[in-house]
PDB file of N, CA and C in Angstrom:
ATOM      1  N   UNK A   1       0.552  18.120  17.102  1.00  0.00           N
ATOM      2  CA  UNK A   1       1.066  17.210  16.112  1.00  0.00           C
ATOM      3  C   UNK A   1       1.253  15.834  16.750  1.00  0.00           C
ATOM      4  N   UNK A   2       0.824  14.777  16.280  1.00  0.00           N
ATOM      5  CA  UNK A   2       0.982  13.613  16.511  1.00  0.00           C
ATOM      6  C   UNK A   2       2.039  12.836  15.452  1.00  0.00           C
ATOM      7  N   UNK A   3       2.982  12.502  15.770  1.00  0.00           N
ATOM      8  CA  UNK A   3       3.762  11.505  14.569  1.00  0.00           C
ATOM      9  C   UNK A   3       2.860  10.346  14.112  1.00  0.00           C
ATOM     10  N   UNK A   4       3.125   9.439  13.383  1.00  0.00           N
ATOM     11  CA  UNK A   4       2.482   8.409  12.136  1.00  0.00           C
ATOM     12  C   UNK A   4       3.260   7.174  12.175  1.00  0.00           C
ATOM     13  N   UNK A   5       4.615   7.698  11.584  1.00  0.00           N
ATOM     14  CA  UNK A   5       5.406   7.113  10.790  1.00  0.00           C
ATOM     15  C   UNK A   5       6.701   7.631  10.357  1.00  0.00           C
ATOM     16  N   UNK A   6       7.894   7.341  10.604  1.00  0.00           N
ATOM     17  CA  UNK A   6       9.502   7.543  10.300  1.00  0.00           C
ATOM     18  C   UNK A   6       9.876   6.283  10.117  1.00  0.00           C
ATOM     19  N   UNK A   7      10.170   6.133   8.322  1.00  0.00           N
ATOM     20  CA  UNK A   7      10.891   5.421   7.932  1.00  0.00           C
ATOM     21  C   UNK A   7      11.482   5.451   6.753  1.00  0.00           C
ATOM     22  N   UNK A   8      12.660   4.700   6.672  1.00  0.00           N
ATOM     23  CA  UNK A   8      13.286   4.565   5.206  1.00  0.00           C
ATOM     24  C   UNK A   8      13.091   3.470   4.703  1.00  0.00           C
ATOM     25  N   UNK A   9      12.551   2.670   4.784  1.00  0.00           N
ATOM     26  CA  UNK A   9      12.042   1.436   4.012  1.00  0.00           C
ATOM     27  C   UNK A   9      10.818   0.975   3.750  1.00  0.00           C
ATOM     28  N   UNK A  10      10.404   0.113   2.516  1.00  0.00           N
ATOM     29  CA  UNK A  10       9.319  -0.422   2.697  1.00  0.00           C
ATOM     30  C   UNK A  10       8.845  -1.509   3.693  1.00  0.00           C
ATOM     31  N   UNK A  11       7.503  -1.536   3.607  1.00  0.00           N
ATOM     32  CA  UNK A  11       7.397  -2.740   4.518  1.00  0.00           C
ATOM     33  C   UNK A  11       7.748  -4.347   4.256  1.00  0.00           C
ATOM     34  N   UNK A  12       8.735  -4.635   3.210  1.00  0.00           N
ATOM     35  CA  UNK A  12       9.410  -5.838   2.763  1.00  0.00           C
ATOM     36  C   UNK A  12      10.812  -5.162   2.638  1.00  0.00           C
ATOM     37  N   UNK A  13      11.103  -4.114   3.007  1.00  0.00           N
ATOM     38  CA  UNK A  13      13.020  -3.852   3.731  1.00  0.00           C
ATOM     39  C   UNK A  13      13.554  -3.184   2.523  1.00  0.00           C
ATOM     40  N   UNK A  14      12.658  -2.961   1.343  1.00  0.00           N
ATOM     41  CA  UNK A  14      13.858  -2.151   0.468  1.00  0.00           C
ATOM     42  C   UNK A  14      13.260  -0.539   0.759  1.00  0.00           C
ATOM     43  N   UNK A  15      14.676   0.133   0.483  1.00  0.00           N
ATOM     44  CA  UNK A  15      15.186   1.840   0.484  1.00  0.00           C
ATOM     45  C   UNK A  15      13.785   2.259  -0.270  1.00  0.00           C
ATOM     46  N   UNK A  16      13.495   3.332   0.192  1.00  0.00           N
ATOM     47  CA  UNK A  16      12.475   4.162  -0.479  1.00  0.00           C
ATOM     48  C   UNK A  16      12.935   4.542  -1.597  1.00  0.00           C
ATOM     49  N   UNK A  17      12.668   4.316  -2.607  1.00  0.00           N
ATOM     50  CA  UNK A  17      13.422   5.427  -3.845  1.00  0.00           C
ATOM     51  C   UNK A  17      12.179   6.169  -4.936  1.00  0.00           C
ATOM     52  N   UNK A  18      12.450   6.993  -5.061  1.00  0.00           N
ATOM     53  CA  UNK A  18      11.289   8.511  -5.420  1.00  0.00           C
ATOM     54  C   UNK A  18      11.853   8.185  -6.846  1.00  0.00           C
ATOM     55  N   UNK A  19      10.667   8.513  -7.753  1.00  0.00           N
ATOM     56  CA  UNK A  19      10.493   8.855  -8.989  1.00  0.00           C
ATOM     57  C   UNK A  19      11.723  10.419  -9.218  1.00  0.00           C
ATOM     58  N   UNK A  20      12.320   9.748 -10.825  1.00  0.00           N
ATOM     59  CA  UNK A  20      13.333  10.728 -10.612  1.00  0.00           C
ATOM     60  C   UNK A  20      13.044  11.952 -11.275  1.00  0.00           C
ATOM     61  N   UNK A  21      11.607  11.888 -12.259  1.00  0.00           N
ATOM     62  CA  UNK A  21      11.555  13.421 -12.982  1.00  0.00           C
ATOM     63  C   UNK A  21      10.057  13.374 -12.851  1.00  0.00           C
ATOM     64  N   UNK A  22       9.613  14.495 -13.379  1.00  0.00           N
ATOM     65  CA  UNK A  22       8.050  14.757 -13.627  1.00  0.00           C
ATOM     66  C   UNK A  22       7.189  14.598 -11.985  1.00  0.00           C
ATOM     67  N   UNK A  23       7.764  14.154 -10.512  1.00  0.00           N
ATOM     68  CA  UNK A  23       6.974  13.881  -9.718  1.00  0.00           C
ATOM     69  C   UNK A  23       5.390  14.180  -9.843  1.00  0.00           C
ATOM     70  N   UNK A  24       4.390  13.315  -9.723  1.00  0.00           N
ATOM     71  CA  UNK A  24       3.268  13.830  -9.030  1.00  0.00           C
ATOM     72  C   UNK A  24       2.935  12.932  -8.176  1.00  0.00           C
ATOM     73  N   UNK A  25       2.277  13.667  -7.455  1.00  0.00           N
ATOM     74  CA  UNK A  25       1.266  13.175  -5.876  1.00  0.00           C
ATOM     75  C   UNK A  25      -0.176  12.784  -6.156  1.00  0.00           C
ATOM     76  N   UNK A  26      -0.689  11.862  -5.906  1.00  0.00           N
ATOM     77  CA  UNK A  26      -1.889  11.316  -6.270  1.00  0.00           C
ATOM     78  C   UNK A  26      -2.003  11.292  -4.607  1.00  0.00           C
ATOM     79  N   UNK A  27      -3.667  11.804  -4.493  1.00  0.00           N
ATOM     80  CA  UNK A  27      -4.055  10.890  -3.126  1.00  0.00           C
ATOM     81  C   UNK A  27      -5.439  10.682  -3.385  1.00  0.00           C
ATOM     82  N   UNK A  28      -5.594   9.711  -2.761  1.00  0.00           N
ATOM     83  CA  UNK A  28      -7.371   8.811  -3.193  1.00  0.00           C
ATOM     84  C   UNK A  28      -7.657   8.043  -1.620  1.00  0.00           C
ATOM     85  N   UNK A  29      -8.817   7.501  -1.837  1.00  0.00           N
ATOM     86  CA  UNK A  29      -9.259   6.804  -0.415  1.00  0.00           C
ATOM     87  C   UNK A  29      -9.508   5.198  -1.522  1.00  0.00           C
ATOM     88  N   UNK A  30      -9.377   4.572  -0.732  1.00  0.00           N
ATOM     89  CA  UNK A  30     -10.111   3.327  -0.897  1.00  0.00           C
ATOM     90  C   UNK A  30     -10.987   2.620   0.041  1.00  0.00           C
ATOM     91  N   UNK A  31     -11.389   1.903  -0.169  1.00  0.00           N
ATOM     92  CA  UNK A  31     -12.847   1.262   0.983  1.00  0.00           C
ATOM     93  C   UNK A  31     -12.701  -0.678   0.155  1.00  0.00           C
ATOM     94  N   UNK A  32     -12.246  -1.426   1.073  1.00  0.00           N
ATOM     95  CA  UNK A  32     -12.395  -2.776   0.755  1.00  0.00           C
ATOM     96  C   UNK A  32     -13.828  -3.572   1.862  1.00  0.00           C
ATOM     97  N   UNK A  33     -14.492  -4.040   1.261  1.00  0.00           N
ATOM     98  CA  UNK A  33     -15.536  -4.799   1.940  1.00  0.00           C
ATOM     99  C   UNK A  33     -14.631  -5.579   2.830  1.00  0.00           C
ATOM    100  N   UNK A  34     -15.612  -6.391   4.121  1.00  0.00           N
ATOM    101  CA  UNK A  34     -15.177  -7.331   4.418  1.00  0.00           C
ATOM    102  C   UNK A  34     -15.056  -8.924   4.030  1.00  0.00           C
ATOM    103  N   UNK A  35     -13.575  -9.514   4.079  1.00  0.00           N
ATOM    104  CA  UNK A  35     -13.760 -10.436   3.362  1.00  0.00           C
ATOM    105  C   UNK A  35     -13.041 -10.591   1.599  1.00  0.00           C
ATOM    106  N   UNK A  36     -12.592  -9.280   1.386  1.00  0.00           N
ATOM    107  CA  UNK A  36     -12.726  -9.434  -0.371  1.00  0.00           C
ATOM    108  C   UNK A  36     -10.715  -9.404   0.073  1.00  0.00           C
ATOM    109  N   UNK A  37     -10.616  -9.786  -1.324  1.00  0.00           N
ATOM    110  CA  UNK A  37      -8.924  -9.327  -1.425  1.00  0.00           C
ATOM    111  C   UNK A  37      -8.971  -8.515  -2.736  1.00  0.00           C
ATOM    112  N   UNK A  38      -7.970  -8.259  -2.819  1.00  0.00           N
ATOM    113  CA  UNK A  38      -8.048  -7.676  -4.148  1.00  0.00           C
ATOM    114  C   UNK A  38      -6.949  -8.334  -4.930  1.00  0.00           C
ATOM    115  N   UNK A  39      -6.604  -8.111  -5.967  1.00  0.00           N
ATOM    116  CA  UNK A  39      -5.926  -9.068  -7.146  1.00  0.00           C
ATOM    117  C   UNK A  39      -4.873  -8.952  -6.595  1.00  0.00           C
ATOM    118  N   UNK A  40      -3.763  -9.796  -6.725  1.00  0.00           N
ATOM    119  CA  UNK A  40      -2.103  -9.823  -6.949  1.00  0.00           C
ATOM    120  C   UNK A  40      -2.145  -8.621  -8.019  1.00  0.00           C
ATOM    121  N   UNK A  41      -1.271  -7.550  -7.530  1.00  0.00           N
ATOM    122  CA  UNK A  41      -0.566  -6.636  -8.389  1.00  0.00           C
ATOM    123  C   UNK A  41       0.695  -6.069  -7.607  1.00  0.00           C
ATOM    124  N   UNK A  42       1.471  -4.782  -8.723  1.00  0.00           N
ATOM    125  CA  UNK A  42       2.339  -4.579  -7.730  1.00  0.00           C
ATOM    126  C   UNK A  42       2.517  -2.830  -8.058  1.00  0.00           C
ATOM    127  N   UNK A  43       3.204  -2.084  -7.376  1.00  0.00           N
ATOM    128  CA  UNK A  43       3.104  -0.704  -7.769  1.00  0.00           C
ATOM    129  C   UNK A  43       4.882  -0.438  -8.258  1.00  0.00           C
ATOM    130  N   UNK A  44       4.970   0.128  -9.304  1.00  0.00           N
ATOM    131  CA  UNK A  44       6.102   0.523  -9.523  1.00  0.00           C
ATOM    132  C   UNK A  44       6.766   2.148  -9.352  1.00  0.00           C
ATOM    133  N   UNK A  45       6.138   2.403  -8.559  1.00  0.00           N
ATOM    134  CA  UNK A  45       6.667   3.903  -7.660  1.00  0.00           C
ATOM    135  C   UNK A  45       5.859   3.849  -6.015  1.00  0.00           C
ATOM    136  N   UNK A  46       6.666   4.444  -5.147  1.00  0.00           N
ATOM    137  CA  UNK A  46       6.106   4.617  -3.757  1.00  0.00           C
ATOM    138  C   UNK A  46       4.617   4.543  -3.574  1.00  0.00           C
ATOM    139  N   UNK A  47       4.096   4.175  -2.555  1.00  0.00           N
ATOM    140  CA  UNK A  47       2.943   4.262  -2.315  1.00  0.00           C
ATOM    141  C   UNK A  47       2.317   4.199  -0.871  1.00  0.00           C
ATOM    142  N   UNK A  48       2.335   4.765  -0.097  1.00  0.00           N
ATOM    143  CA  UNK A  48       1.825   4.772   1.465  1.00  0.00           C
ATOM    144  C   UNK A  48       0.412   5.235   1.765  1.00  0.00           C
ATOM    145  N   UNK A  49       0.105   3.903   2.672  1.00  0.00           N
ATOM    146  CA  UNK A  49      -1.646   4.335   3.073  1.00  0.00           C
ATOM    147  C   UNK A  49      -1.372   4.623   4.611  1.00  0.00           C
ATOM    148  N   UNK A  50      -2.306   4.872   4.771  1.00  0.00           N
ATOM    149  CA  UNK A  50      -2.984   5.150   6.364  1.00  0.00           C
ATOM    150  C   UNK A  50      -4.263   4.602   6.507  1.00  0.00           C
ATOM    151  N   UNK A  51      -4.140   3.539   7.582  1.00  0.00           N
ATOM    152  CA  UNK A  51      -5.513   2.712   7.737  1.00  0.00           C
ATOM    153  C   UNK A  51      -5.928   3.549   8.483  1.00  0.00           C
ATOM    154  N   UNK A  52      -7.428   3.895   7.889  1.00  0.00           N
ATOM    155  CA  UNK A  52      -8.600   5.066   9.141  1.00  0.00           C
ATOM    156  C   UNK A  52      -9.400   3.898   9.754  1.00  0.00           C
ATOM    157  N   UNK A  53      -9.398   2.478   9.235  1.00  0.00           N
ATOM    158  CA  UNK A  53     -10.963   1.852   9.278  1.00  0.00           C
ATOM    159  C   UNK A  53     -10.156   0.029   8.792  1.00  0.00           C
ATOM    160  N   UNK A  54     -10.729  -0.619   9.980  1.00  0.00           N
ATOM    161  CA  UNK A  54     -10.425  -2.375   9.742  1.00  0.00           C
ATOM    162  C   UNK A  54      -8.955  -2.591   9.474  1.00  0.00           C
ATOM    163  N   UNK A  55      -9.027  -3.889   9.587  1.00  0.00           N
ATOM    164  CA  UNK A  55      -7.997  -4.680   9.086  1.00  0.00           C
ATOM    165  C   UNK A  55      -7.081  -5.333   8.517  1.00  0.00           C
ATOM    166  N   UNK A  56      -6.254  -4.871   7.639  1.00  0.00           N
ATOM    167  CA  UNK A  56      -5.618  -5.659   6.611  1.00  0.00           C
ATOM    168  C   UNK A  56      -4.749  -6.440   6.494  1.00  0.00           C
ATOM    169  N   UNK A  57      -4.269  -7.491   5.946  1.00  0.00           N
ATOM    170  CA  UNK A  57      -3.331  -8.569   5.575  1.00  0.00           C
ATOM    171  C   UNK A  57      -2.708  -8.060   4.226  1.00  0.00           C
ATOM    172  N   UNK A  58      -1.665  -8.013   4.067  1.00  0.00           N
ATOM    173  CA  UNK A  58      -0.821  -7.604   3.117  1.00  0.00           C
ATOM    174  C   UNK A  58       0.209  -8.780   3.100  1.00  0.00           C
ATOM    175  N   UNK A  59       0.250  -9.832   1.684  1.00  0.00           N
ATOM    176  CA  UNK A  59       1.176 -10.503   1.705  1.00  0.00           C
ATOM    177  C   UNK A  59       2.046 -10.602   0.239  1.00  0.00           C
ATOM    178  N   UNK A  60       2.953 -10.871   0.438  1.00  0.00           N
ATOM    179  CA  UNK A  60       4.074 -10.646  -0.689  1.00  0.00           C
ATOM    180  C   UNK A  60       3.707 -12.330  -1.574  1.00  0.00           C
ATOM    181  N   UNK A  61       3.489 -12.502  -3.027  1.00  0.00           N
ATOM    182  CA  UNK A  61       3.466 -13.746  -3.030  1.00  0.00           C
ATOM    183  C   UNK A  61       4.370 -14.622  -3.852  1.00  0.00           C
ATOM    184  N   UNK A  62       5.701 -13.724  -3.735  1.00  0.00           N
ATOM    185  CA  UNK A  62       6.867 -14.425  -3.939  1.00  0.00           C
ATOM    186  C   UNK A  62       7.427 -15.154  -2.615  1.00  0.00           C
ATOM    187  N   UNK A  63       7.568 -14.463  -1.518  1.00  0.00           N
ATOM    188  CA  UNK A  63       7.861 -14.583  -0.403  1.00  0.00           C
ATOM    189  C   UNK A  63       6.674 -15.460   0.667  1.00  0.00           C
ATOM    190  N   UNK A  64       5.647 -15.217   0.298  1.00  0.00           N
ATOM    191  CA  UNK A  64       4.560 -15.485   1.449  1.00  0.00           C
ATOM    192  C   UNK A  64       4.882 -15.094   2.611  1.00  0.00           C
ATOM    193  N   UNK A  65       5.775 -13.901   2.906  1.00  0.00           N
ATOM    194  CA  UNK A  65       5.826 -13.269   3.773  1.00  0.00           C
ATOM    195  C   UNK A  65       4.254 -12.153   4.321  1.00  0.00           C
ATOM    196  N   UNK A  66       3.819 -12.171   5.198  1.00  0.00           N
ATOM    197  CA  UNK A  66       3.094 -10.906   5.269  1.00  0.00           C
ATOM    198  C   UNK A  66       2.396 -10.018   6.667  1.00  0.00           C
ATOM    199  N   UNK A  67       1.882  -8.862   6.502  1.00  0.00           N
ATOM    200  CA  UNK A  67       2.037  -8.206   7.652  1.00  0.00           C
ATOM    201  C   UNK A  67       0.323  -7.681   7.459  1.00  0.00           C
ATOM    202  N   UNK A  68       0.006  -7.393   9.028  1.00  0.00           N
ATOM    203  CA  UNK A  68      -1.343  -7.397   9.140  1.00  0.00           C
ATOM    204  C   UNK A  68      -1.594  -5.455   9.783  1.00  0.00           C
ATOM    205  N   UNK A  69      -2.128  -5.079   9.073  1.00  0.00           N
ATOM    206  CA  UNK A  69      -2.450  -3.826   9.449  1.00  0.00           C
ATOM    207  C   UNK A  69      -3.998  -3.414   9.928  1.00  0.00           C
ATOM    208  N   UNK A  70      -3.844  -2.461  10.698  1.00  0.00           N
ATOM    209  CA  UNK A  70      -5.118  -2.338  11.388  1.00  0.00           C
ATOM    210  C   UNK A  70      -5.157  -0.764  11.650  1.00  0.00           C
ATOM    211  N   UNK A  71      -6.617   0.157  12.233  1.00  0.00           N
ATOM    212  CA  UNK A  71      -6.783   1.637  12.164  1.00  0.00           C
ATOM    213  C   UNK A  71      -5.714   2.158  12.600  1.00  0.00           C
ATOM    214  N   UNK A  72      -4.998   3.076  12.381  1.00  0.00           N
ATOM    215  CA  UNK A  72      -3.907   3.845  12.875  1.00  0.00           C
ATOM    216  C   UNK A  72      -2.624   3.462  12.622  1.00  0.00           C
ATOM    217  N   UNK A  73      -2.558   2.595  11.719  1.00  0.00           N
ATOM    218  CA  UNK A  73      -1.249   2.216  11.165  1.00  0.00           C
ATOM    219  C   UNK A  73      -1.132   2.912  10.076  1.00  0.00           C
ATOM    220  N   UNK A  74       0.274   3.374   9.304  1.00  0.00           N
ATOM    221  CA  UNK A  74       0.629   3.520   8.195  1.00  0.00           C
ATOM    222  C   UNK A  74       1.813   2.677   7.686  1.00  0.00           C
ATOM    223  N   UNK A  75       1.390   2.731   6.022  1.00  0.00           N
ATOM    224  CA  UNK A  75       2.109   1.679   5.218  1.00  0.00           C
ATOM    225  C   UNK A  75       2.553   1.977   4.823  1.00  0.00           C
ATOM    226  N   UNK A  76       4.145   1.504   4.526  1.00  0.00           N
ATOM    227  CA  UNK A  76       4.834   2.164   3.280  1.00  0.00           C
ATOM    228  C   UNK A  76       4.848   0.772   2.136  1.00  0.00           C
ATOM    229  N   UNK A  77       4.295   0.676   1.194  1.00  0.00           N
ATOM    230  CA  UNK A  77       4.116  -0.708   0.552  1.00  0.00           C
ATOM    231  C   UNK A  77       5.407  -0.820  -0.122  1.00  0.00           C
ATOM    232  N   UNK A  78       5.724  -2.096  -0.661  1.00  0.00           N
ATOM    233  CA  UNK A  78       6.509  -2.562  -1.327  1.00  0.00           C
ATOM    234  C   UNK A  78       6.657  -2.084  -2.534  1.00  0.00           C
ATOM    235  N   UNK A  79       7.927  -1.855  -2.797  1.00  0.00           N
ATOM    236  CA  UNK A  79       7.996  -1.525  -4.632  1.00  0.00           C
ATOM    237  C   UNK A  79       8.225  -2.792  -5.477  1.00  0.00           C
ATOM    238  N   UNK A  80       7.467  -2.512  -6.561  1.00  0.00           N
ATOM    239  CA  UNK A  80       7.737  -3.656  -7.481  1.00  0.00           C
ATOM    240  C   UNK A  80       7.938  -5.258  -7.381  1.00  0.00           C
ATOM    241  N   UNK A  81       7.110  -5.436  -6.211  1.00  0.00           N
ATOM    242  CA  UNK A  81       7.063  -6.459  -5.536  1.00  0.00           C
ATOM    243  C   UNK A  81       5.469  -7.310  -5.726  1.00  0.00           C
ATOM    244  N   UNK A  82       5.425  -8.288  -6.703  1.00  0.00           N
ATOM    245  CA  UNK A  82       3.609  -8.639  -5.866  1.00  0.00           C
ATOM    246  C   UNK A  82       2.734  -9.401  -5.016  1.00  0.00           C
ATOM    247  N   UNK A  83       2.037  -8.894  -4.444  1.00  0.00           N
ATOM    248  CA  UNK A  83       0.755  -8.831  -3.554  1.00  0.00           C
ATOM    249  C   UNK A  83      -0.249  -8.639  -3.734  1.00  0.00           C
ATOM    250  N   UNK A  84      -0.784  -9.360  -2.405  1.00  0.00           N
ATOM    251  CA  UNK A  84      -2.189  -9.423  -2.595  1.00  0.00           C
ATOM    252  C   UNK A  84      -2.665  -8.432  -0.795  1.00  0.00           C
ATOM    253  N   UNK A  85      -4.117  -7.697  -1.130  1.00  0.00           N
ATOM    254  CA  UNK A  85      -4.260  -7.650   0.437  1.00  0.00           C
ATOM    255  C   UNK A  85      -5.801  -7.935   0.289  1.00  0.00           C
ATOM    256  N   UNK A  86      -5.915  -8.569   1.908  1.00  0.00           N
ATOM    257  CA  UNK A  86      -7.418  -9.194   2.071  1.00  0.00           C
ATOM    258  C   UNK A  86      -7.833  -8.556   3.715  1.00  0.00           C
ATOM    259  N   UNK A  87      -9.233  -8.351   3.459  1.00  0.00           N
ATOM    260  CA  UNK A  87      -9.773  -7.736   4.091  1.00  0.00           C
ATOM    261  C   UNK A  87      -9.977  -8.866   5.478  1.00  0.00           C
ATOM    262  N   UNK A  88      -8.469  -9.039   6.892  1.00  0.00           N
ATOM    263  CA  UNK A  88      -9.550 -10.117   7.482  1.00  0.00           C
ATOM    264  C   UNK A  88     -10.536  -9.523   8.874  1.00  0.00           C
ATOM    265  N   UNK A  89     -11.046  -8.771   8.575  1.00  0.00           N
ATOM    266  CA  UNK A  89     -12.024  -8.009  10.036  1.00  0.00           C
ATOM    267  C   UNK A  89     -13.565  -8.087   9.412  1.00  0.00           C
ATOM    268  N   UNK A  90     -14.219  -7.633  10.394  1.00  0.00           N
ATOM    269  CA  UNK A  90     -15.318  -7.919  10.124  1.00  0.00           C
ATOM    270  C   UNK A  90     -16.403  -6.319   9.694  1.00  0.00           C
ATOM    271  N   UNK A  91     -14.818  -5.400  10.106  1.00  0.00           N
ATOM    272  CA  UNK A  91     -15.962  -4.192   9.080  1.00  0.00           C
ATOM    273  C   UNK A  91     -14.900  -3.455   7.814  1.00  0.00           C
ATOM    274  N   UNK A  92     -15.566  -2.619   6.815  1.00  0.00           N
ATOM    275  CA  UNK A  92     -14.645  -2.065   6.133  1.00  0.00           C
ATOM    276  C   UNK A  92     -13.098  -1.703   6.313  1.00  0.00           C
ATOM    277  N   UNK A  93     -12.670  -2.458   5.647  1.00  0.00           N
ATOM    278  CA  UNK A  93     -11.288  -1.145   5.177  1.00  0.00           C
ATOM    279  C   UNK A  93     -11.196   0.233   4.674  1.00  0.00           C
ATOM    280  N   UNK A  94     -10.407   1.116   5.533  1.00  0.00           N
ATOM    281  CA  UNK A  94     -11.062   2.293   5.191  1.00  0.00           C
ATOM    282  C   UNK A  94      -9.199   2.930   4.785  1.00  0.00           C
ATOM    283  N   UNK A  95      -8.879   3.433   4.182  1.00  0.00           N
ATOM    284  CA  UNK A  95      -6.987   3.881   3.630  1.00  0.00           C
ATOM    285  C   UNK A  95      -7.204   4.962   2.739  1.00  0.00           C
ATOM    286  N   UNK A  96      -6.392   5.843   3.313  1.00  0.00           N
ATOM    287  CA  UNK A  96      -6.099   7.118   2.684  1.00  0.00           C
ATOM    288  C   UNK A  96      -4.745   6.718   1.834  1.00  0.00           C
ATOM    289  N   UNK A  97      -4.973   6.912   0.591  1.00  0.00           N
ATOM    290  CA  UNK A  97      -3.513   6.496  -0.084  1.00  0.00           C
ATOM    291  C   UNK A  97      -2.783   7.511  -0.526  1.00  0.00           C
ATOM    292  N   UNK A  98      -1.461   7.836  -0.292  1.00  0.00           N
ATOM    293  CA  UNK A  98      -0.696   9.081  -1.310  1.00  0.00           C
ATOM    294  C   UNK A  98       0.185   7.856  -1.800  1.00  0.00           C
ATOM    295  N   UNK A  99       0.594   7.977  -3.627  1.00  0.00           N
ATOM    296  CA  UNK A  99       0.902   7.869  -4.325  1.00  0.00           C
ATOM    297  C   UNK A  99       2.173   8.562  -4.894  1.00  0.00           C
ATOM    298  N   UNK A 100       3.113   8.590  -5.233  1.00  0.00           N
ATOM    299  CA  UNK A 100       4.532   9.646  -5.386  1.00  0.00           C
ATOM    300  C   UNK A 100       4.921   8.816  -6.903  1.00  0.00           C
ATOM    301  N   UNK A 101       4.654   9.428  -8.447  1.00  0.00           N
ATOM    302  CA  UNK A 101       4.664   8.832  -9.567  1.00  0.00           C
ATOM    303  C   UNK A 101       5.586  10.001 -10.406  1.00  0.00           C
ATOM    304  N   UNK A 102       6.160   9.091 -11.570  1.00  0.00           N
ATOM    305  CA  UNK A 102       6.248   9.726 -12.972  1.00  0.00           C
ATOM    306  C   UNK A 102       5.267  10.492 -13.265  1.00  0.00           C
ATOM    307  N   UNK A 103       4.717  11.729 -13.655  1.00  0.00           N
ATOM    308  CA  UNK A 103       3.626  12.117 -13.747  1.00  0.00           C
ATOM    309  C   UNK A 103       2.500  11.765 -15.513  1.00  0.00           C
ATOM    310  N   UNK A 104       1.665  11.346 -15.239  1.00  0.00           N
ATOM    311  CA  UNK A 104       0.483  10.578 -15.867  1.00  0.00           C
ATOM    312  C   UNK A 104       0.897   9.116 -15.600  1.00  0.00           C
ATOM    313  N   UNK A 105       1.940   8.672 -14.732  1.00  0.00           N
ATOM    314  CA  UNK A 105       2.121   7.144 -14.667  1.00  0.00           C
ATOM    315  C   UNK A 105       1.074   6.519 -13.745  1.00  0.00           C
ATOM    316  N   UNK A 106       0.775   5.271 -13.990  1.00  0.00           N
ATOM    317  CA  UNK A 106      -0.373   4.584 -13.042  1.00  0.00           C
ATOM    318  C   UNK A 106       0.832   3.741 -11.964  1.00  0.00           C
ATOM    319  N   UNK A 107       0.319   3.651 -10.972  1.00  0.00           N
ATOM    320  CA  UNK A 107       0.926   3.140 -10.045  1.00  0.00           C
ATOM    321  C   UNK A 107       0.733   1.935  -9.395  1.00  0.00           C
ATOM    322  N   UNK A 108      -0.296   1.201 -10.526  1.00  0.00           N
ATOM    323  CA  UNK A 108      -1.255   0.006 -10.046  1.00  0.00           C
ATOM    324  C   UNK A 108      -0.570  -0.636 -11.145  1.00  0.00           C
ATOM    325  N   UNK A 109       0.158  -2.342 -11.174  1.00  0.00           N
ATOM    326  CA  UNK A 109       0.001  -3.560 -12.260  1.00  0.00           C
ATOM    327  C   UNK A 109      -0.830  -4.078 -11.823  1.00  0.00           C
ATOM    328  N   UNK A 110      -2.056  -4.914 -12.652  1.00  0.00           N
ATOM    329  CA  UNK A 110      -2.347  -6.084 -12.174  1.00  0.00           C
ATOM    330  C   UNK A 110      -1.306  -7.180 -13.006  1.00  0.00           C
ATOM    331  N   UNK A 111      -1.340  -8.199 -11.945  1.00  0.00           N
ATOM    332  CA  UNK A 111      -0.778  -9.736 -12.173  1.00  0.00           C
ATOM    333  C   UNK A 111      -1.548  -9.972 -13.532  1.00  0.00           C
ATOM    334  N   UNK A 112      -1.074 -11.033 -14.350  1.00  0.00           N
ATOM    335  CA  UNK A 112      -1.665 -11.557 -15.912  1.00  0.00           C
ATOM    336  C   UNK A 112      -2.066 -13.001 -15.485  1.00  0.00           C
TER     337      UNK A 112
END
């Protein structure tokens, strides 16, 4: 066994807090080119990746605070907070995501 990750917060400092009925677990991969960001959105239940692959920039854009992740890191993202993340390396982003939701809830806003 190798540890990951022990924490109680997100990576912008607030308490983890779990969906209070219906839980489900979503897990998916994503793959970002190099170079792309993806939209300002924000997730309104937990959400933690594990970078397998490149680089990421994760920034808050209330705050313009932000933190740069790379292979072998894990994330615990921000709740209800929005962001943007951009790909800055020069090969894929590669993230295993688990998801912790209301069950049939989406866990993705985009920004309007």
């Amino acid at each position: 066994m190798t540890p990951l990750a022990s924490r109680t917060t997100t990576a912008s400092g607030q308490p983890i807090t779990l969906p209070q009925k219906n839980v489900q677990v979503l897990v998916s991969t994503y793959d970002i080119a190099p170079g792309a960001t993806l939209p300002v959105h924000r997730h309104p239940f937990p959400r933690y990746a594990y970078v397998q692959a490149g680089t990421l920039k994760v920034t808050n854009v209330k705050t313009g605070d932000s933190n740069t992740y790379k292979a072998g890191d894990f994330i615990i993202e921000m709740i209800g907070q929005w962001h943007r993340a951009t790909n800055i390396g020069d090969i894929e982003v590669k993230l295993l995501v688990i998801d912790q939701v209301e069950q049939g809830a989406k866990n993705t806003e985009l920004r309007q």
